[in-house]
C-alpha atoms as a PDB file:
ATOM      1  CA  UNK A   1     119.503  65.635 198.726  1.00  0.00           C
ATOM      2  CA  UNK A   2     118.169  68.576 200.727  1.00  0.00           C
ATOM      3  CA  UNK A   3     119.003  71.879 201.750  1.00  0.00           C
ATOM      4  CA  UNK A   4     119.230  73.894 204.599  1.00  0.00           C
ATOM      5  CA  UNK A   5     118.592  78.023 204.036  1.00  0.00           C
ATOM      6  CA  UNK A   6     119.253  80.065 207.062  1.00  0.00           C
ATOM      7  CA  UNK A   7     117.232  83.325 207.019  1.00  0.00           C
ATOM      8  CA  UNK A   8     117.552  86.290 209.365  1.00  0.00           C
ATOM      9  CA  UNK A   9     115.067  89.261 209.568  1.00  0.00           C
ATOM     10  CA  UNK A  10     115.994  92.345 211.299  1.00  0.00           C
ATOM     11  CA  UNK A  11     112.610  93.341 212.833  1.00  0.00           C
ATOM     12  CA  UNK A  12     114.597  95.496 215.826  1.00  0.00           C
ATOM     13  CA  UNK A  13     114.494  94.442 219.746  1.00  0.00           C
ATOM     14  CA  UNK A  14     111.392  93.509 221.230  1.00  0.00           C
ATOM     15  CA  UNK A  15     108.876  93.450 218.431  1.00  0.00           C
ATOM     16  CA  UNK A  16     105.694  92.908 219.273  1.00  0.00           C
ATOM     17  CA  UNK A  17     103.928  90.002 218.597  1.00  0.00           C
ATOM     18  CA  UNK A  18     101.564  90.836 215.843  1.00  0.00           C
ATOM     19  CA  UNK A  19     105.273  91.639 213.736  1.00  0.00           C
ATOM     20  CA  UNK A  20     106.740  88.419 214.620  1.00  0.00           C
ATOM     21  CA  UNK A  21     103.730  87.228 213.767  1.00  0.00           C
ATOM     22  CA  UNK A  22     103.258  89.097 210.295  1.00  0.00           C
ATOM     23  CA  UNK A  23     106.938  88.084 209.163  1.00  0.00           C
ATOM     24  CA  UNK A  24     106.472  84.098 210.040  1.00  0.00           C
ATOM     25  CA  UNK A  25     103.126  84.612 207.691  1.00  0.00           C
ATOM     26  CA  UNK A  26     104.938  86.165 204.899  1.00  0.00           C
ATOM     27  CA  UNK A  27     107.801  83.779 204.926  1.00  0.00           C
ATOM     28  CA  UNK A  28     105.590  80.825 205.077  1.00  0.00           C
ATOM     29  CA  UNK A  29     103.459  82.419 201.746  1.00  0.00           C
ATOM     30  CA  UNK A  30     107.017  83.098 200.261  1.00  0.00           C
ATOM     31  CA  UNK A  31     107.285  79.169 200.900  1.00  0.00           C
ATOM     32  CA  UNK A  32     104.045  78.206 199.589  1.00  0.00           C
ATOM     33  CA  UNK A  33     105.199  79.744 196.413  1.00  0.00           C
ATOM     34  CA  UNK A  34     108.291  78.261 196.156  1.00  0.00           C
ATOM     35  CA  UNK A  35     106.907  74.684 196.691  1.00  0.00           C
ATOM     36  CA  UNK A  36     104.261  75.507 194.162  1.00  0.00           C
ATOM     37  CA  UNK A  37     107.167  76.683 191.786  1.00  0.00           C
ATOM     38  CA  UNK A  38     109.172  73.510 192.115  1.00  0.00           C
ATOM     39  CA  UNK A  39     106.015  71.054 191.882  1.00  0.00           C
ATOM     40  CA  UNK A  40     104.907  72.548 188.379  1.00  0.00           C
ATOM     41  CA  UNK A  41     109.110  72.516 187.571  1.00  0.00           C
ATOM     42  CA  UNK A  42     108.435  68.698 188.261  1.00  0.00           C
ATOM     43  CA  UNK A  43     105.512  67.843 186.225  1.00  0.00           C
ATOM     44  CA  UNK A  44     106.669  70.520 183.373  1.00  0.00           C
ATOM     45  CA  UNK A  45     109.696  68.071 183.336  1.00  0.00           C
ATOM     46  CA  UNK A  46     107.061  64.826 182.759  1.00  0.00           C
ATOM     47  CA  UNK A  47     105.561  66.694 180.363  1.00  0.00           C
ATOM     48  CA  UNK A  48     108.388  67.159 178.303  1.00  0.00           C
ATOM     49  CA  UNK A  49     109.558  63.332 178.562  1.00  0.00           C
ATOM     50  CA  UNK A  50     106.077  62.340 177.163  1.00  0.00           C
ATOM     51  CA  UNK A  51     106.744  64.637 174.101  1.00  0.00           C
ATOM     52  CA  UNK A  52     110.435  63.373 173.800  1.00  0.00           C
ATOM     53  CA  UNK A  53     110.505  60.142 174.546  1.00  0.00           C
ATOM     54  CA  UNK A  54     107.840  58.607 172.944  1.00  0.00           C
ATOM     55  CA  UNK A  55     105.437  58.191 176.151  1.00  0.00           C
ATOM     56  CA  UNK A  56     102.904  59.301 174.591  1.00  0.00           C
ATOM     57  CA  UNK A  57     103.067  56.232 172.504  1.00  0.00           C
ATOM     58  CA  UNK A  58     103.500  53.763 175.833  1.00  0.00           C
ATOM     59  CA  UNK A  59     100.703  55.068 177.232  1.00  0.00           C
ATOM     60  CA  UNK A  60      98.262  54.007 174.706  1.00  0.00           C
ATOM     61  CA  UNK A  61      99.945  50.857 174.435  1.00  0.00           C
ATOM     62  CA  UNK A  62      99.829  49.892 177.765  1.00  0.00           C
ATOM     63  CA  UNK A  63      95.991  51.307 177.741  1.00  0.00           C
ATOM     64  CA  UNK A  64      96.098  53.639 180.283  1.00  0.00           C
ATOM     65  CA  UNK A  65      94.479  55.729 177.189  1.00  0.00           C
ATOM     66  CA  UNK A  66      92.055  53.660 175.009  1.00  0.00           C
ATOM     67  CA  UNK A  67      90.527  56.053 172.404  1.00  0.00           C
ATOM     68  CA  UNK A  68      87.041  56.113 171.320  1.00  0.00           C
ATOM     69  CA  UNK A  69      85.953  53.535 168.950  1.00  0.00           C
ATOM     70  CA  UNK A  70      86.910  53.964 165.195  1.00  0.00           C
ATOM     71  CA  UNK A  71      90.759  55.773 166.465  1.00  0.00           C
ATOM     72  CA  UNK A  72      92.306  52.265 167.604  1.00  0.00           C
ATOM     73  CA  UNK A  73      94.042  50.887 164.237  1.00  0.00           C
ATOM     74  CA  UNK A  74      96.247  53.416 164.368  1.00  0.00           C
ATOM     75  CA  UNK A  75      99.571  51.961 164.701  1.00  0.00           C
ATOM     76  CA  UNK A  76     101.539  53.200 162.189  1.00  0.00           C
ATOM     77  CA  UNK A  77     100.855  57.076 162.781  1.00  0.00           C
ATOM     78  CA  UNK A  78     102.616  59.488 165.088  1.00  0.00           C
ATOM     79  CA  UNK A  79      99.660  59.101 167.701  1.00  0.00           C
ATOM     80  CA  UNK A  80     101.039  62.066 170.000  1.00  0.00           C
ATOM     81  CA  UNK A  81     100.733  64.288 167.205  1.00  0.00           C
ATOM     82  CA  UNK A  82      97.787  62.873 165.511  1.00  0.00           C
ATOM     83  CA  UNK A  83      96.027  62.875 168.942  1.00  0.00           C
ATOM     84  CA  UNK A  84      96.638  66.512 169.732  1.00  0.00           C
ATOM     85  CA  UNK A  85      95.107  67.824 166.531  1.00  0.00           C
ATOM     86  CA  UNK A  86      92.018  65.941 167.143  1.00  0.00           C
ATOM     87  CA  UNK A  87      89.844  68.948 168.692  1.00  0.00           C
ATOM     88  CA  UNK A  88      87.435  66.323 170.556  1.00  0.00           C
ATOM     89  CA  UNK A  89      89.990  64.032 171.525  1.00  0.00           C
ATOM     90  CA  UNK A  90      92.748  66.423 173.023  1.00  0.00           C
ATOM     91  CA  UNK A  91      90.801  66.989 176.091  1.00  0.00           C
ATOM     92  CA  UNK A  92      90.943  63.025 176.359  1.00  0.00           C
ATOM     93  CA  UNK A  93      94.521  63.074 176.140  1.00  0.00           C
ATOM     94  CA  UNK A  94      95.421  65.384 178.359  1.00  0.00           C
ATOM     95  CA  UNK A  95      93.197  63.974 181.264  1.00  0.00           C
ATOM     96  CA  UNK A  96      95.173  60.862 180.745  1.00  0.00           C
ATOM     97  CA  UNK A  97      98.781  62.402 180.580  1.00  0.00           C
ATOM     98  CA  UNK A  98      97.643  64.311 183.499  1.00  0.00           C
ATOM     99  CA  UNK A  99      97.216  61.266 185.506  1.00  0.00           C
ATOM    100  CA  UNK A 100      99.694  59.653 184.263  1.00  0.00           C
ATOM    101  CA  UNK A 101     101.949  62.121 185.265  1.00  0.00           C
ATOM    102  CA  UNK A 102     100.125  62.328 188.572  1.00  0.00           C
ATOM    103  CA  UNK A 103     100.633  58.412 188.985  1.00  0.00           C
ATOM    104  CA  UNK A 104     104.412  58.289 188.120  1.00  0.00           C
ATOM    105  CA  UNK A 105     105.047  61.103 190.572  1.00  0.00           C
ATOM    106  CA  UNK A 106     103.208  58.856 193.593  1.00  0.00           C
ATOM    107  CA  UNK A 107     104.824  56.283 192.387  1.00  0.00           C
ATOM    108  CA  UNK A 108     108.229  57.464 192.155  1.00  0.00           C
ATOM    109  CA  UNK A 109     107.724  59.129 195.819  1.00  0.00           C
ATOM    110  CA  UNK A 110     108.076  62.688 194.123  1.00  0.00           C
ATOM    111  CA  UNK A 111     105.044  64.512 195.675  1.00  0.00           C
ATOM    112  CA  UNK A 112     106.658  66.043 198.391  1.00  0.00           C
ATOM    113  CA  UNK A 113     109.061  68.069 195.981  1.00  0.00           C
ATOM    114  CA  UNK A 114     109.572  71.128 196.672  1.00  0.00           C
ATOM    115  CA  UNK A 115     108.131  70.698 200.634  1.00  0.00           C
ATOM    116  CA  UNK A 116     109.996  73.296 203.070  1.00  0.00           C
ATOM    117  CA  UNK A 117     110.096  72.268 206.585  1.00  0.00           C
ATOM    118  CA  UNK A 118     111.389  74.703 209.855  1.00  0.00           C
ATOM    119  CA  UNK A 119     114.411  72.884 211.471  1.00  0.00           C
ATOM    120  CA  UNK A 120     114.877  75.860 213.969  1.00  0.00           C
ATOM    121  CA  UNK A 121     113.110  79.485 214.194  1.00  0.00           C
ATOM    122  CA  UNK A 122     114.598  81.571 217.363  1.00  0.00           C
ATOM    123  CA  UNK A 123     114.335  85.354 217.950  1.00  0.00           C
ATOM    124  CA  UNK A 124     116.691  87.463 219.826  1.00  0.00           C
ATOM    125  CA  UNK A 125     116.713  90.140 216.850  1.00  0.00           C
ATOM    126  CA  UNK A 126     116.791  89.002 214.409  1.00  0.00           C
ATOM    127  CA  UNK A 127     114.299  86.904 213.894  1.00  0.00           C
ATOM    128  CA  UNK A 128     116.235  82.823 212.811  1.00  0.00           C
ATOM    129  CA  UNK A 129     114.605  80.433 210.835  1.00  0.00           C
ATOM    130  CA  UNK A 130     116.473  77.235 209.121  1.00  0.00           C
ATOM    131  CA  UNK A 131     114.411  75.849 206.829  1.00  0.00           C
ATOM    132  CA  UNK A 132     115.195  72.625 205.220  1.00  0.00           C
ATOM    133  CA  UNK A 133     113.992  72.080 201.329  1.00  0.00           C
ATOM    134  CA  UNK A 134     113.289  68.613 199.768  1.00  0.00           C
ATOM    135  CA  UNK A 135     114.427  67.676 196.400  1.00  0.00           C
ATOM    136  CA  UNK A 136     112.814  64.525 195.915  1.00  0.00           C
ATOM    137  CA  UNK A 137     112.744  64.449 191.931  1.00  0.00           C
ATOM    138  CA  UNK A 138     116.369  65.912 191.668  1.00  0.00           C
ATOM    139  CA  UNK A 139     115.439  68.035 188.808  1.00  0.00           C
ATOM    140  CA  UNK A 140     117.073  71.216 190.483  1.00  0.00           C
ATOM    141  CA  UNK A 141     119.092  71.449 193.319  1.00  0.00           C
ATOM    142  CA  UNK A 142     117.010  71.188 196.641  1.00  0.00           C
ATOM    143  CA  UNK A 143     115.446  74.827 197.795  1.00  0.00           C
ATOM    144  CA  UNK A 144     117.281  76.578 194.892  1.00  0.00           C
ATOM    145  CA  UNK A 145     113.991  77.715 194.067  1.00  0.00           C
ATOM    146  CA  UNK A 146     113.337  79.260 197.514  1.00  0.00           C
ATOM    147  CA  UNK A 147     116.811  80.530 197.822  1.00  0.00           C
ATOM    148  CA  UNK A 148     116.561  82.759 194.350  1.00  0.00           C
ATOM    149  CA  UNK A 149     112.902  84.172 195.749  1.00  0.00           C
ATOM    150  CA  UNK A 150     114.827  85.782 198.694  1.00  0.00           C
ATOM    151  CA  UNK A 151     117.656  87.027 197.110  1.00  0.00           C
ATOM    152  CA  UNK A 152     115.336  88.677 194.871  1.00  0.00           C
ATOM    153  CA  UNK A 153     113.304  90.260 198.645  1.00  0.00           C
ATOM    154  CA  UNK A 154     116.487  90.721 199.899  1.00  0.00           C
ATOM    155  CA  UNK A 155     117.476  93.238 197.273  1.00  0.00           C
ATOM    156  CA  UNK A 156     114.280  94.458 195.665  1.00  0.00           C
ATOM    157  CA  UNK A 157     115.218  97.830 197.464  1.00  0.00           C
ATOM    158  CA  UNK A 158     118.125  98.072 195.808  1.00  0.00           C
ATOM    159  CA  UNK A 159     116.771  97.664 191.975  1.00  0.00           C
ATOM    160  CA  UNK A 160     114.052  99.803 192.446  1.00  0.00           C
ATOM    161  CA  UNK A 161     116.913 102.550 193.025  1.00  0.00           C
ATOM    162  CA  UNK A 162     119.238 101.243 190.699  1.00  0.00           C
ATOM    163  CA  UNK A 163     116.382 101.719 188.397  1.00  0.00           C
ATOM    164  CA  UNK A 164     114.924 105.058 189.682  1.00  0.00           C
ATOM    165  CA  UNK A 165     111.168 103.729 189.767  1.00  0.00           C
ATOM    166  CA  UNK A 166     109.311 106.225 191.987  1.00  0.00           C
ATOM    167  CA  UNK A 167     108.311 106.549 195.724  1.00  0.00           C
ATOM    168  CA  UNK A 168     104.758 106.771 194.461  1.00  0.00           C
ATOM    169  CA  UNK A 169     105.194 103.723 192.572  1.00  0.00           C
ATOM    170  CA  UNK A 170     106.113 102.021 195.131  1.00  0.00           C
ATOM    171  CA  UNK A 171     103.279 103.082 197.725  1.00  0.00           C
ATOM    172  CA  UNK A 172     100.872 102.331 195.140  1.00  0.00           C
ATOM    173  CA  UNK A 173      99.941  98.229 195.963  1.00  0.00           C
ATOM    174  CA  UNK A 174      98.916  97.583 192.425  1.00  0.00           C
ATOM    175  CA  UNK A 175     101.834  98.535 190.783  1.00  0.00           C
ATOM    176  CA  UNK A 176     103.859  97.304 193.375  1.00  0.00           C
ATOM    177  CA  UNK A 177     102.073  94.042 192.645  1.00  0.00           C
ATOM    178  CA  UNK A 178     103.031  94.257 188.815  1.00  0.00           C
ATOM    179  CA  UNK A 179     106.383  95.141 189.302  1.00  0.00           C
ATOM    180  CA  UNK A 180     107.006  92.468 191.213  1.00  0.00           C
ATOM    181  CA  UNK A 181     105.414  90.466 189.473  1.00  0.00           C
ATOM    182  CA  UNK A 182     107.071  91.244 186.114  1.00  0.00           C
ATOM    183  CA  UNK A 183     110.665  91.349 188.465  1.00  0.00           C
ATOM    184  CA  UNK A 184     110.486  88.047 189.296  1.00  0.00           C
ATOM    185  CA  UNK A 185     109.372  86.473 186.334  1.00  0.00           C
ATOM    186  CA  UNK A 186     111.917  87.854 184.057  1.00  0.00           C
ATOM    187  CA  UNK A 187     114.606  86.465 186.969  1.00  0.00           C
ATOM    188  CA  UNK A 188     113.696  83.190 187.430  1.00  0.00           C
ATOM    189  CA  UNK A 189     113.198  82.826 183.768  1.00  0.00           C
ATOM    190  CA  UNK A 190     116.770  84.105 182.962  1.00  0.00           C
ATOM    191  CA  UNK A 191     118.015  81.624 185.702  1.00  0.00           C
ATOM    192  CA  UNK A 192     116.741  78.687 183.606  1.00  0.00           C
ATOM    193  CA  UNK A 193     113.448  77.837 185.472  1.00  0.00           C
ATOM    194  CA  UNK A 194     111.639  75.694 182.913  1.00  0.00           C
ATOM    195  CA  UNK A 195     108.238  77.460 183.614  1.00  0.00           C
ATOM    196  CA  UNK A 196     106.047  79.848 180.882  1.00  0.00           C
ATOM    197  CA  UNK A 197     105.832  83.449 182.200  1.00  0.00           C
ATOM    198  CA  UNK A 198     101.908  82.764 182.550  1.00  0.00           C
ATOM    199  CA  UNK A 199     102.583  79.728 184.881  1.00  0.00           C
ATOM    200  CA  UNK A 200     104.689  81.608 187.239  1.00  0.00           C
ATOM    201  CA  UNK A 201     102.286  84.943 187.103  1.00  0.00           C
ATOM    202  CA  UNK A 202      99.621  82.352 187.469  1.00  0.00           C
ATOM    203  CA  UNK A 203     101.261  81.143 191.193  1.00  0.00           C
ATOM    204  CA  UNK A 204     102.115  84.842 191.946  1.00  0.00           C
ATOM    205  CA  UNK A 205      98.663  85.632 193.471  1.00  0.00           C
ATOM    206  CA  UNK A 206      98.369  88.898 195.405  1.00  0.00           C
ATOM    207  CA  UNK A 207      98.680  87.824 198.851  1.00  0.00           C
ATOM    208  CA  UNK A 208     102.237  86.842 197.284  1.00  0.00           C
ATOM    209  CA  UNK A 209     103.261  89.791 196.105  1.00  0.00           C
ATOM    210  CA  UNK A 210     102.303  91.582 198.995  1.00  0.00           C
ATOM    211  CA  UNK A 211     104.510  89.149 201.031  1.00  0.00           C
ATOM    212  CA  UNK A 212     107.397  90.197 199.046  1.00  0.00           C
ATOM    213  CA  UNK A 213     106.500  93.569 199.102  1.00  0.00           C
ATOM    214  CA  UNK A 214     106.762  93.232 203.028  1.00  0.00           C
ATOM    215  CA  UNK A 215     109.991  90.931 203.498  1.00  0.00           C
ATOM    216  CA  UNK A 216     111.325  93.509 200.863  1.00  0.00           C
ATOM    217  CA  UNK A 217     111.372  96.067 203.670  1.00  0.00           C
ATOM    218  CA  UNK A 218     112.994  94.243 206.205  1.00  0.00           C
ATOM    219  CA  UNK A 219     116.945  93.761 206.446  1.00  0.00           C
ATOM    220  CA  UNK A 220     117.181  90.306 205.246  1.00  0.00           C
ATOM    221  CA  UNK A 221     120.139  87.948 205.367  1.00  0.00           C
ATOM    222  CA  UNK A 222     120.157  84.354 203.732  1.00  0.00           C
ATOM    223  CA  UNK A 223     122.452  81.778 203.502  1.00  0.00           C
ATOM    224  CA  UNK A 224     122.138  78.219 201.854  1.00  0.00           C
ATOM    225  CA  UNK A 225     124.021  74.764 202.845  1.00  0.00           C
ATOM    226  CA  UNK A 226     122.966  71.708 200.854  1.00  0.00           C
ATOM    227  CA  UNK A 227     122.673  68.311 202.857  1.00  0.00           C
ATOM    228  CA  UNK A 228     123.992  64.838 202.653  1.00  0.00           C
ATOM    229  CA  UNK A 229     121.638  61.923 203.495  1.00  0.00           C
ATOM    230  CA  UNK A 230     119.243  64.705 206.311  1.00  0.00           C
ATOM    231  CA  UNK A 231     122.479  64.032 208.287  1.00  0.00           C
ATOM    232  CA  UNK A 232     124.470  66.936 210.170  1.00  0.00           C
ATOM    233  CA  UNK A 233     127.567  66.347 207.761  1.00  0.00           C
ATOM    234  CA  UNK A 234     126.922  69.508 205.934  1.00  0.00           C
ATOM    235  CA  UNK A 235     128.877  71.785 203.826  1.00  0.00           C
ATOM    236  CA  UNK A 236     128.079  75.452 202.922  1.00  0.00           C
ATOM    237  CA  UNK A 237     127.212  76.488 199.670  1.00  0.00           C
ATOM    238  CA  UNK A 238     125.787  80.033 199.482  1.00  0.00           C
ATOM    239  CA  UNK A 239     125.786  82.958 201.208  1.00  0.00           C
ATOM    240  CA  UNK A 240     124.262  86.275 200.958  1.00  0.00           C
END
């Protein structure tokens, strides 16, 4: 399953190349972070199926984790707990979860989750691009990710009113950067995404933010339409 999300940004008739130029950059960074998002959604998803279903317990048995001598007759203990208190040994076992998890997502042909690719980018005023998202795991909708992260640009205007922050707030990059910061976090968090606020504040690195901060003051339109197969039989979905 993919998606296709249609974006339009009102930069006004004949902008000048170095604007054109500065949204394209700031959409692909908004990109970036939303297929950085959805890869660490992917692996915090492995993660949890080693602590739930026992893997933990498979991968010593198959030997993909052989611990040091003197810890191998230990059959009859919960090893993915017993291994985790072992100060020494919980580096160990988290290099080989790590690539474990790094294996089964090759394997399973999930490394491209999350990739967003341009299917057409046009400008008349305003400046079109479709974008098509990949959703090779299927552990959230294809481009959801990407979808909510616009939204958010397309009305960070609006909540800064609703909730009367300042004009010299907002001229002032660092707290810009922070509320941003702490904006999107506590969104994508309420919308279910399986990430720790330090993960997400972790992938929102200042040239981010100041992407945002940018789109934010353009008039932005977005609409989403998930597709069947990559063929053209598509339905619409979202619009905003």
């Amino acid at each position: 399953m993919s998606t296709r999300i249609a974006v339009s940004i009102n930069l006004g008739p004949n902008a000048p190349i170095q604007i054109l130029s500065a949204a394209l950059s700031d959409l692909n960074t908004i990109c970036a972070l939303s297929t950085d998002l959805e890869k660490q959604i992917t692996r915090a998803n492995m993660l949890y199926r080693f602590n739930s279903e026992d893997l933990w317990y498979r991968l010593m048995v198959d030997k993909r984790f052989n611990p040091p001598s003197g810890w191998k007759n230990l059959a009859d203990i919960e090893r993915e707990v017993y291994f985790l208190s072992l100060g020494p040994l919980q580096d160990l076992a988290r290099n080989a979860v790590e690539a474990e998890i790094s294996r089964i997502i090759n394997e399973r042909g999930w490394a491209s989750d999350g990739e967003i690719y341009v299917t057409s980018l046009t400008y008349a005023n305003p400046l079109d691009a479709v974008l098509t998202a990949i959703s090779a795991a299927g552990i959230r909708p294809a481009g959801e990710i990407l979808y909510r992260i616009l939204v958010l640009i397309r009305d960070w205007k609006q909540d800064r009113r609703r909730k009367r922050l300042s004009n010299d707030d907002y001229e002032d990059q660092i707290q810009t950067r922070k509320l941003i910061r702490a904006h999107v976090t506590k969104q994508l968090i309420e919308d279910g995404v399986s990430l720790s606020p330090e993960i997400i504040n972790s992938l929102f690195t200042d040239d981010r933010t100041d992407a945002f901060a940018q789109l934010s003051r353009a008039q932005l339109s977005i609409e989403s339409t998930r597709v069947e197969d990559a063929r053209d039989d598509s339905s619409p979905t979202e619009e905003a």
